[in-house]
PDB file of N, CA and C in Angstrom:
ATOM      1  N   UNK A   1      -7.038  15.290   5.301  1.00  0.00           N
ATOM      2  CA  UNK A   1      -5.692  14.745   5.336  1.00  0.00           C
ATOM      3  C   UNK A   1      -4.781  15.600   4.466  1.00  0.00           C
ATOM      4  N   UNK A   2      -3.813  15.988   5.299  1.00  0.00           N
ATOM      5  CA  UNK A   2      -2.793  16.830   4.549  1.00  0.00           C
ATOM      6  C   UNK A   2      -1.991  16.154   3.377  1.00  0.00           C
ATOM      7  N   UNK A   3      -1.516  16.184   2.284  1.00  0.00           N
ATOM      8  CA  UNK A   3      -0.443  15.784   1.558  1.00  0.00           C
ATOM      9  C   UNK A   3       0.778  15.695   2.521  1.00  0.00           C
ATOM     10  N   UNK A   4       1.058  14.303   2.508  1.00  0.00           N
ATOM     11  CA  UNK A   4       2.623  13.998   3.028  1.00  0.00           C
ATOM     12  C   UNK A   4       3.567  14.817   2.396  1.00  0.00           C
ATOM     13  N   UNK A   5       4.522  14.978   3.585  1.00  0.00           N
ATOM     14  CA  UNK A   5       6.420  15.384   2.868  1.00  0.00           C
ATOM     15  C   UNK A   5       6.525  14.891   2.131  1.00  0.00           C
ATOM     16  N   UNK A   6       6.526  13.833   1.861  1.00  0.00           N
ATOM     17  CA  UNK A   6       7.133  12.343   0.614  1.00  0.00           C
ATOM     18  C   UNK A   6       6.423  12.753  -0.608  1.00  0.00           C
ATOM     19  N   UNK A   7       5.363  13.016  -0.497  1.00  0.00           N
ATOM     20  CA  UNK A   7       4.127  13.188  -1.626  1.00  0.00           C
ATOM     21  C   UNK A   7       4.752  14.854  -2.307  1.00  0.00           C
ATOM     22  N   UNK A   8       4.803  15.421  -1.479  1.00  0.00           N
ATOM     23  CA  UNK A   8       5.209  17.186  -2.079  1.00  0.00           C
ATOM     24  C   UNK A   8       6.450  16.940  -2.478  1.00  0.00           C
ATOM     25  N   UNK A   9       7.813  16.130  -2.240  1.00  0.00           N
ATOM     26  CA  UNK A   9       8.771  15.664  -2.826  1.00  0.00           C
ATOM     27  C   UNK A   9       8.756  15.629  -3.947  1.00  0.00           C
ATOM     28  N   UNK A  10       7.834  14.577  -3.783  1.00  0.00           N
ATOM     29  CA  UNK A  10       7.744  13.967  -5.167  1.00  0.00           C
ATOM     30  C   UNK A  10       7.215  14.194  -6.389  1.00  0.00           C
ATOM     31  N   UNK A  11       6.512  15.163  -5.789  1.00  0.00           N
ATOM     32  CA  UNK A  11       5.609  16.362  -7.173  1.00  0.00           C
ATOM     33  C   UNK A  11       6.740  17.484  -7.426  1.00  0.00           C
ATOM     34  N   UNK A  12       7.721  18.050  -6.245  1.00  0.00           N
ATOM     35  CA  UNK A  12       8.636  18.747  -6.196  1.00  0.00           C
ATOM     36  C   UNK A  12       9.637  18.523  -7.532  1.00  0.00           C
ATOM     37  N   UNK A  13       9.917  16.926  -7.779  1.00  0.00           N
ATOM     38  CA  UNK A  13      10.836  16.347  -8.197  1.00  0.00           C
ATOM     39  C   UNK A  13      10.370  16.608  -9.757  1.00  0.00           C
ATOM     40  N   UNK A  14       8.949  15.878  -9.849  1.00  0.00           N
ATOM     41  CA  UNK A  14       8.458  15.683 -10.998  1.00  0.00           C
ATOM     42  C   UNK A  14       8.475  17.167 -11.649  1.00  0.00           C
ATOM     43  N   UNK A  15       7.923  18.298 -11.084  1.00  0.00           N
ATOM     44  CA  UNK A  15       7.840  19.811 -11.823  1.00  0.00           C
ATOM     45  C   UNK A  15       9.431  19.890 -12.235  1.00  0.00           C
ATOM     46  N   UNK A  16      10.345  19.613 -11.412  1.00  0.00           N
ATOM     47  CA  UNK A  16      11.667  20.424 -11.412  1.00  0.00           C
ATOM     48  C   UNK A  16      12.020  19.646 -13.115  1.00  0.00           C
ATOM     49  N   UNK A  17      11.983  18.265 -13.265  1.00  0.00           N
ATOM     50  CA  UNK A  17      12.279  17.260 -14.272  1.00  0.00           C
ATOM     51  C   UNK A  17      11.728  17.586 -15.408  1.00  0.00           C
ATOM     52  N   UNK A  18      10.504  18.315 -15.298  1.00  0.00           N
ATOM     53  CA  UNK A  18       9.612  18.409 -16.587  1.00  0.00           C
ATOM     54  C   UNK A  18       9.978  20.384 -16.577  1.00  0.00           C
ATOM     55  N   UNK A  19      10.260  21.122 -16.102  1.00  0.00           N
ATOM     56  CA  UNK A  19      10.786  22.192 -16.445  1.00  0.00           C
ATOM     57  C   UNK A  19      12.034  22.473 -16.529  1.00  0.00           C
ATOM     58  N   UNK A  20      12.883  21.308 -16.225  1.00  0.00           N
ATOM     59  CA  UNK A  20      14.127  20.820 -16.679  1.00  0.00           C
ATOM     60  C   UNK A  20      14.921  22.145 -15.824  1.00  0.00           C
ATOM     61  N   UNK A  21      14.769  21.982 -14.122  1.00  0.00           N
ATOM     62  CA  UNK A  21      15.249  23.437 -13.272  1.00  0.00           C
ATOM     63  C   UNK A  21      16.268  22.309 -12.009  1.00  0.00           C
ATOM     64  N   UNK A  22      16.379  22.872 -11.290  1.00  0.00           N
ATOM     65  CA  UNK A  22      16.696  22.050  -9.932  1.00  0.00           C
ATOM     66  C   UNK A  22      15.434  22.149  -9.041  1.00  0.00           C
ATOM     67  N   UNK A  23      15.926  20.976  -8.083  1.00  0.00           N
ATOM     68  CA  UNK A  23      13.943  21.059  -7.352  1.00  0.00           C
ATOM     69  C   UNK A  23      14.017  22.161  -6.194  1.00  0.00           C
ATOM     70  N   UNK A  24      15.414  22.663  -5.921  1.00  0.00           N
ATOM     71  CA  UNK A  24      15.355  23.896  -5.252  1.00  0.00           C
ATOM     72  C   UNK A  24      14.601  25.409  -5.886  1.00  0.00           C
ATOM     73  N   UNK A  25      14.641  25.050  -7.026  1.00  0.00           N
ATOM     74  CA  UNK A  25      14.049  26.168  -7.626  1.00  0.00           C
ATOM     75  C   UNK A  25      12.563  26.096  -8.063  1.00  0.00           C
ATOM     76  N   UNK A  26      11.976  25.004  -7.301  1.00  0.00           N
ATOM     77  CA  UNK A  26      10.671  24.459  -7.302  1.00  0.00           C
ATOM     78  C   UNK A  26       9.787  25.391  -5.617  1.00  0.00           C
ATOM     79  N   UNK A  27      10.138  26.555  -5.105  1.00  0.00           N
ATOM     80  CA  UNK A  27       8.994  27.108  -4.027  1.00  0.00           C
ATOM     81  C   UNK A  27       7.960  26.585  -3.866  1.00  0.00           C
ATOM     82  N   UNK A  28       7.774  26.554  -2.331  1.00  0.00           N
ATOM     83  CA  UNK A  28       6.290  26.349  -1.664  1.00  0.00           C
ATOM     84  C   UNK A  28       5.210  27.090  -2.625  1.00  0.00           C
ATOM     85  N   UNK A  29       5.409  28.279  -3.282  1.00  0.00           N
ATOM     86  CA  UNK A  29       4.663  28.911  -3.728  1.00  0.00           C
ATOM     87  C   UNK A  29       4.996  28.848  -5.693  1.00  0.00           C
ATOM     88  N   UNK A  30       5.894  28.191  -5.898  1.00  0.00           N
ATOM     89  CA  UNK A  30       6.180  28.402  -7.721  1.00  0.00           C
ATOM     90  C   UNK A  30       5.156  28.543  -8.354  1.00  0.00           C
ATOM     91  N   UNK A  31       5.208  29.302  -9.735  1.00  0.00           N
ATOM     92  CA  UNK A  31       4.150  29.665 -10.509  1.00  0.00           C
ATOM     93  C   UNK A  31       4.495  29.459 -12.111  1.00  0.00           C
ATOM     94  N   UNK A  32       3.904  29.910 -12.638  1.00  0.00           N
ATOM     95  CA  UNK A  32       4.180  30.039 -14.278  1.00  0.00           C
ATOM     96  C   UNK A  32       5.325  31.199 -14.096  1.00  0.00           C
ATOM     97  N   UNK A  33       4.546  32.151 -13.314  1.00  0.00           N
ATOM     98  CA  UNK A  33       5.207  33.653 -12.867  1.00  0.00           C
ATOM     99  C   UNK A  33       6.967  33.892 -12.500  1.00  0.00           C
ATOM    100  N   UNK A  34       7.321  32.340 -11.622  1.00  0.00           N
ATOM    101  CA  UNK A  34       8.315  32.429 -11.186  1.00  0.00           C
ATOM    102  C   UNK A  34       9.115  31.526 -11.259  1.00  0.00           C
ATOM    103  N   UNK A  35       8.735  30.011 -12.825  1.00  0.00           N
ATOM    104  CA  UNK A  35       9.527  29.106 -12.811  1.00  0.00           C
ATOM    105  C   UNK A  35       9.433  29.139 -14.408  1.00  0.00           C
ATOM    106  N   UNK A  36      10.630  29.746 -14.692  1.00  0.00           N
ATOM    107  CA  UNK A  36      11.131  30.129 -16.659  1.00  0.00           C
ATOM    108  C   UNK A  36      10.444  28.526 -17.328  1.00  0.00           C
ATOM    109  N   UNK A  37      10.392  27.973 -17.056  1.00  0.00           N
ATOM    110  CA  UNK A  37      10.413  26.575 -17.728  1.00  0.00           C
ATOM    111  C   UNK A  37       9.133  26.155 -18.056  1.00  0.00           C
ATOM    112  N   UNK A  38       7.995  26.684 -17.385  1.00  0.00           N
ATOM    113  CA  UNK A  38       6.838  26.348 -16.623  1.00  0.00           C
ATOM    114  C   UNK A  38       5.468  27.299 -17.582  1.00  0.00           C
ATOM    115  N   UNK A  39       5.580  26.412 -19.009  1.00  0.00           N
ATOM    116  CA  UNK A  39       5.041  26.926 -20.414  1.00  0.00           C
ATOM    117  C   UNK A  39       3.726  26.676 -20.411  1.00  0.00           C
ATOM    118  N   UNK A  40       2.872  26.768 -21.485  1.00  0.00           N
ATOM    119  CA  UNK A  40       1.177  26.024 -21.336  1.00  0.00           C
ATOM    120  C   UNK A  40       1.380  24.661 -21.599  1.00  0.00           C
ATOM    121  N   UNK A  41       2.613  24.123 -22.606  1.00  0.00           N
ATOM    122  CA  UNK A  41       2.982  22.978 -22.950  1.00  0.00           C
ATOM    123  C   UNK A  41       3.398  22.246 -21.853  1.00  0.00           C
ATOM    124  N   UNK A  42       5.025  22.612 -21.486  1.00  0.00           N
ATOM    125  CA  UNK A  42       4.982  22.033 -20.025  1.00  0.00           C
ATOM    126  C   UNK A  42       3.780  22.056 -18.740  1.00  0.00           C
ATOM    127  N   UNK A  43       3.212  22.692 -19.195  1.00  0.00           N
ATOM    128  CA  UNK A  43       2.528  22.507 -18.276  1.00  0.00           C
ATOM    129  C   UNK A  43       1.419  20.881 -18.150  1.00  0.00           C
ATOM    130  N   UNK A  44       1.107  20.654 -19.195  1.00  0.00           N
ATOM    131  CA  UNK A  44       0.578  19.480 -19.303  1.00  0.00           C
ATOM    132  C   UNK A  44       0.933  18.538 -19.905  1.00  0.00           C
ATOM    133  N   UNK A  45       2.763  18.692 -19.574  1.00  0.00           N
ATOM    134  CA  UNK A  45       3.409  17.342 -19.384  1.00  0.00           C
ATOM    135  C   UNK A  45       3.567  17.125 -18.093  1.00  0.00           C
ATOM    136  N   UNK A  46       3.437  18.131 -17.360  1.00  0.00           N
ATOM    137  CA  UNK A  46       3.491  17.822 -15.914  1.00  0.00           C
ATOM    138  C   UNK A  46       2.498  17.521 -15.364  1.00  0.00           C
ATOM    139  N   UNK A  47       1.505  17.815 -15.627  1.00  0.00           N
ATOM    140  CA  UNK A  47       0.164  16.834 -15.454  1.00  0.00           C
ATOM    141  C   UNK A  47      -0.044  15.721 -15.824  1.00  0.00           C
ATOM    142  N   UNK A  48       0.332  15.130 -16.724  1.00  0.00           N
ATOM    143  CA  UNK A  48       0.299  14.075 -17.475  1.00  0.00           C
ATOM    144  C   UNK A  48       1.615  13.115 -16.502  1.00  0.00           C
ATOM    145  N   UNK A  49       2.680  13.472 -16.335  1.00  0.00           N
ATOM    146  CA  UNK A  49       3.570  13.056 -15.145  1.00  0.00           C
ATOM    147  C   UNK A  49       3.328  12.674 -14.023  1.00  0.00           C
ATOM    148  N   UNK A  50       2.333  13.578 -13.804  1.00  0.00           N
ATOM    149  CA  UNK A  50       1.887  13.343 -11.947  1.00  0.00           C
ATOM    150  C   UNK A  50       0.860  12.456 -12.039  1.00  0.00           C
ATOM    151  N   UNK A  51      -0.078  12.327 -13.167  1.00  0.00           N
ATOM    152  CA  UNK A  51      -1.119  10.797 -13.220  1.00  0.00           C
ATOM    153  C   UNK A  51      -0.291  10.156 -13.517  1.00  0.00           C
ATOM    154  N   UNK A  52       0.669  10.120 -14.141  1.00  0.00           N
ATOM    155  CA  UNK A  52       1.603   8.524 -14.127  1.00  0.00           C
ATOM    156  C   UNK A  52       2.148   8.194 -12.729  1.00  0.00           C
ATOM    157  N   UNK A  53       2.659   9.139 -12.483  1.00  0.00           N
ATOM    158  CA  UNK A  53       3.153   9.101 -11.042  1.00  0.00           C
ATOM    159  C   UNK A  53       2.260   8.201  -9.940  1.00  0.00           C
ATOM    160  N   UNK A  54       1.152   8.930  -9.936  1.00  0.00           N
ATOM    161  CA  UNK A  54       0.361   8.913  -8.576  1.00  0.00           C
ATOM    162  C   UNK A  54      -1.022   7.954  -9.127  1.00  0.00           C
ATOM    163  N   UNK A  55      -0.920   7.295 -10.531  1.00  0.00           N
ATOM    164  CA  UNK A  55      -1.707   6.840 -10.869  1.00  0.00           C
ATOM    165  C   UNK A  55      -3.496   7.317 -10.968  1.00  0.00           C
ATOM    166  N   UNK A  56      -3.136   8.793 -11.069  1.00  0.00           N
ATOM    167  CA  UNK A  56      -4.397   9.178 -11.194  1.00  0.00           C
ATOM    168  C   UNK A  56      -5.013   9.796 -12.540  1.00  0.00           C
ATOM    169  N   UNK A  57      -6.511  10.769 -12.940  1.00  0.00           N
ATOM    170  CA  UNK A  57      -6.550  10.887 -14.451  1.00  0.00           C
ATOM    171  C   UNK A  57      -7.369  12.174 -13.944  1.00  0.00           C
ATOM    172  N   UNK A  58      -6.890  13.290 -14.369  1.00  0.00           N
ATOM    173  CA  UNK A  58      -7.482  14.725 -14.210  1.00  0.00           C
ATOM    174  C   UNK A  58      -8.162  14.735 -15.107  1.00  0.00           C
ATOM    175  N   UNK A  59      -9.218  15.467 -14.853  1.00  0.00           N
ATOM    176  CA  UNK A  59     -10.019  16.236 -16.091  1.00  0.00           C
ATOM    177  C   UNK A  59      -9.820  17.164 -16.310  1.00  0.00           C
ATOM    178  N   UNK A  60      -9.742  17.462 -17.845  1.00  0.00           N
ATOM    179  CA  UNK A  60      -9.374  19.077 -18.157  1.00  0.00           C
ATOM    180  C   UNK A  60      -9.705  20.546 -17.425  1.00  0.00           C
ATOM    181  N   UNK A  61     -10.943  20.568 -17.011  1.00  0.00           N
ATOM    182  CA  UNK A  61     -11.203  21.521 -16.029  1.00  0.00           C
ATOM    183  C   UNK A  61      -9.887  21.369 -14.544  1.00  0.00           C
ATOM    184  N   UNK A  62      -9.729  20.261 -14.268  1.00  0.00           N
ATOM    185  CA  UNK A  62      -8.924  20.303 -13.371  1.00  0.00           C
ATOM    186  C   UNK A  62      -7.244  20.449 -13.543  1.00  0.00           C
ATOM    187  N   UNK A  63      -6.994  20.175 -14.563  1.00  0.00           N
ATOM    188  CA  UNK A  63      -6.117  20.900 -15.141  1.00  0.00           C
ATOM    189  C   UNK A  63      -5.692  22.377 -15.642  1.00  0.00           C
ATOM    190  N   UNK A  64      -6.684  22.662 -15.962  1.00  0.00           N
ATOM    191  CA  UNK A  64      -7.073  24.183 -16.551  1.00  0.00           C
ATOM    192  C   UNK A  64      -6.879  24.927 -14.543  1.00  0.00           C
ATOM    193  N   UNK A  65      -7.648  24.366 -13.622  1.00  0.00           N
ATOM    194  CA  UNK A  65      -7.708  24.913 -12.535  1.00  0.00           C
ATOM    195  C   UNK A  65      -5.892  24.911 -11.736  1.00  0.00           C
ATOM    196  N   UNK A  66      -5.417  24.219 -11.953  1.00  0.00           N
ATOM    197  CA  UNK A  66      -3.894  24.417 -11.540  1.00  0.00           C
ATOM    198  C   UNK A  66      -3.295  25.219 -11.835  1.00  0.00           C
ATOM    199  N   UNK A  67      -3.062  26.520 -11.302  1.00  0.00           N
ATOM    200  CA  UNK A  67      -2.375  27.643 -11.643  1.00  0.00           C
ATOM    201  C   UNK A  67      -1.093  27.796 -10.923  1.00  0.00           C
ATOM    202  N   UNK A  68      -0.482  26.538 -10.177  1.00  0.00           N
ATOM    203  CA  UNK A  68       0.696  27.036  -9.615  1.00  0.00           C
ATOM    204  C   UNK A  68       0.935  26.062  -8.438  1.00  0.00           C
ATOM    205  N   UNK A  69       2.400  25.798  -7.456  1.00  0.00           N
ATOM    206  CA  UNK A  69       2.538  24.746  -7.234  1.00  0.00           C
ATOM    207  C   UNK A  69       1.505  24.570  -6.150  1.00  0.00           C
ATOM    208  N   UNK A  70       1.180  25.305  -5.476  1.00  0.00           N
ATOM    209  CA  UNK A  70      -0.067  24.388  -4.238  1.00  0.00           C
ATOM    210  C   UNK A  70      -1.168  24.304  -4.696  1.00  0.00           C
ATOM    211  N   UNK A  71      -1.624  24.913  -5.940  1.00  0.00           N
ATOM    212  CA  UNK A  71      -2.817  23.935  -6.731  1.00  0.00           C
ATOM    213  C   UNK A  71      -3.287  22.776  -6.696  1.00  0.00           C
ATOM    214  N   UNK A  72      -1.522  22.585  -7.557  1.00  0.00           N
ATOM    215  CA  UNK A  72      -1.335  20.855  -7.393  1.00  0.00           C
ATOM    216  C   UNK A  72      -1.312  20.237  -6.318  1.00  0.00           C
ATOM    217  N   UNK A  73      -0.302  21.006  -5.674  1.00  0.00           N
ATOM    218  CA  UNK A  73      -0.591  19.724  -3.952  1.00  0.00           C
ATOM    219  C   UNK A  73      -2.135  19.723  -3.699  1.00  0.00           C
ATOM    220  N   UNK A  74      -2.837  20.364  -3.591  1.00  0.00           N
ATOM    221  CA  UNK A  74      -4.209  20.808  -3.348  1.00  0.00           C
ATOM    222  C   UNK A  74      -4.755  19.791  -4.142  1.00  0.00           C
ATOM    223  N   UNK A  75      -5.004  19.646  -5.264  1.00  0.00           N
ATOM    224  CA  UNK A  75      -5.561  19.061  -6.471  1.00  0.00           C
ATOM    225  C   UNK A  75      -5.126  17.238  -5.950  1.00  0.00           C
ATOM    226  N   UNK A  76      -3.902  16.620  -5.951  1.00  0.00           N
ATOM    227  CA  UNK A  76      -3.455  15.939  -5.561  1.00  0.00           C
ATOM    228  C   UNK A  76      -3.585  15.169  -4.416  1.00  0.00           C
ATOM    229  N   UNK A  77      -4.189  15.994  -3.681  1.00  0.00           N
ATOM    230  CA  UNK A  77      -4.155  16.131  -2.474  1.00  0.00           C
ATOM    231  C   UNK A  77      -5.477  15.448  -1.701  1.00  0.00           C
ATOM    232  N   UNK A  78      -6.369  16.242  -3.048  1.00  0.00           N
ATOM    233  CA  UNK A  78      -7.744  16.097  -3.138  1.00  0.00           C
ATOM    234  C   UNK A  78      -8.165  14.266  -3.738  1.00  0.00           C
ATOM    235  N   UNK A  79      -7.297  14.082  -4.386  1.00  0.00           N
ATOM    236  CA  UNK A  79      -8.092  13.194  -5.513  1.00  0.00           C
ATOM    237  C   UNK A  79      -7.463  12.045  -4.819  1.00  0.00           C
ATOM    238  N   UNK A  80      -6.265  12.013  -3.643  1.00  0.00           N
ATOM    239  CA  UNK A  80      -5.913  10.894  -3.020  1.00  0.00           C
ATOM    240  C   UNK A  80      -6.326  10.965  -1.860  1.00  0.00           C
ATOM    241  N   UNK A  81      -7.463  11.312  -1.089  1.00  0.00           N
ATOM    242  CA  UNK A  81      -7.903  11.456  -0.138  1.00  0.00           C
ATOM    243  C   UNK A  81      -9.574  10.784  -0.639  1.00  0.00           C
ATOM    244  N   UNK A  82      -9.885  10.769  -1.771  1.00  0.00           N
ATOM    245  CA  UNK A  82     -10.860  10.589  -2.116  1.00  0.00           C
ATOM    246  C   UNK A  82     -11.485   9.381  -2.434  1.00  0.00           C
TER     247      UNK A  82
END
């Protein structure tokens, strides 16, 4: 099962909020590489966001494994299909 539109929105929304960007500047493909905001810190407030969000609880390895935005959809993707 693919991640819904609604679902990539909404992770769209959450990265853009926690790197404090517009969610246009959130790419199919965004990275550490290509979103200024998008720190080791932010980075796991935005993890920490998306289990509030989506009510789920990563494990550090799976955190550590998110290197960029279709990680997460991937990751996300994974753990609500499950």
């Amino acid at each position: 099962m693919a991640l819904s539109p609604d679902n990539v929105d909404r992770l769209r929304e959450i990265a853009a909020q926690t790197f404090a960007v517009d969610p246009s500047d959130i790419a199919d493909d965004a990275s550490p590489d290509t979103v200024e905001g998008w720190t080791s810190f932010n980075h796991l407030t935005l993890m920490s966001a998306v289990e509030g969000e989506f009510g789920l609880r990563f494990s550090m390895g799976e955190m550590s494994a998110v290197k960029d935005f279709p990680s997460l959809c991937a990751l996300v993707e994974r753990r609500l299909s499950a």
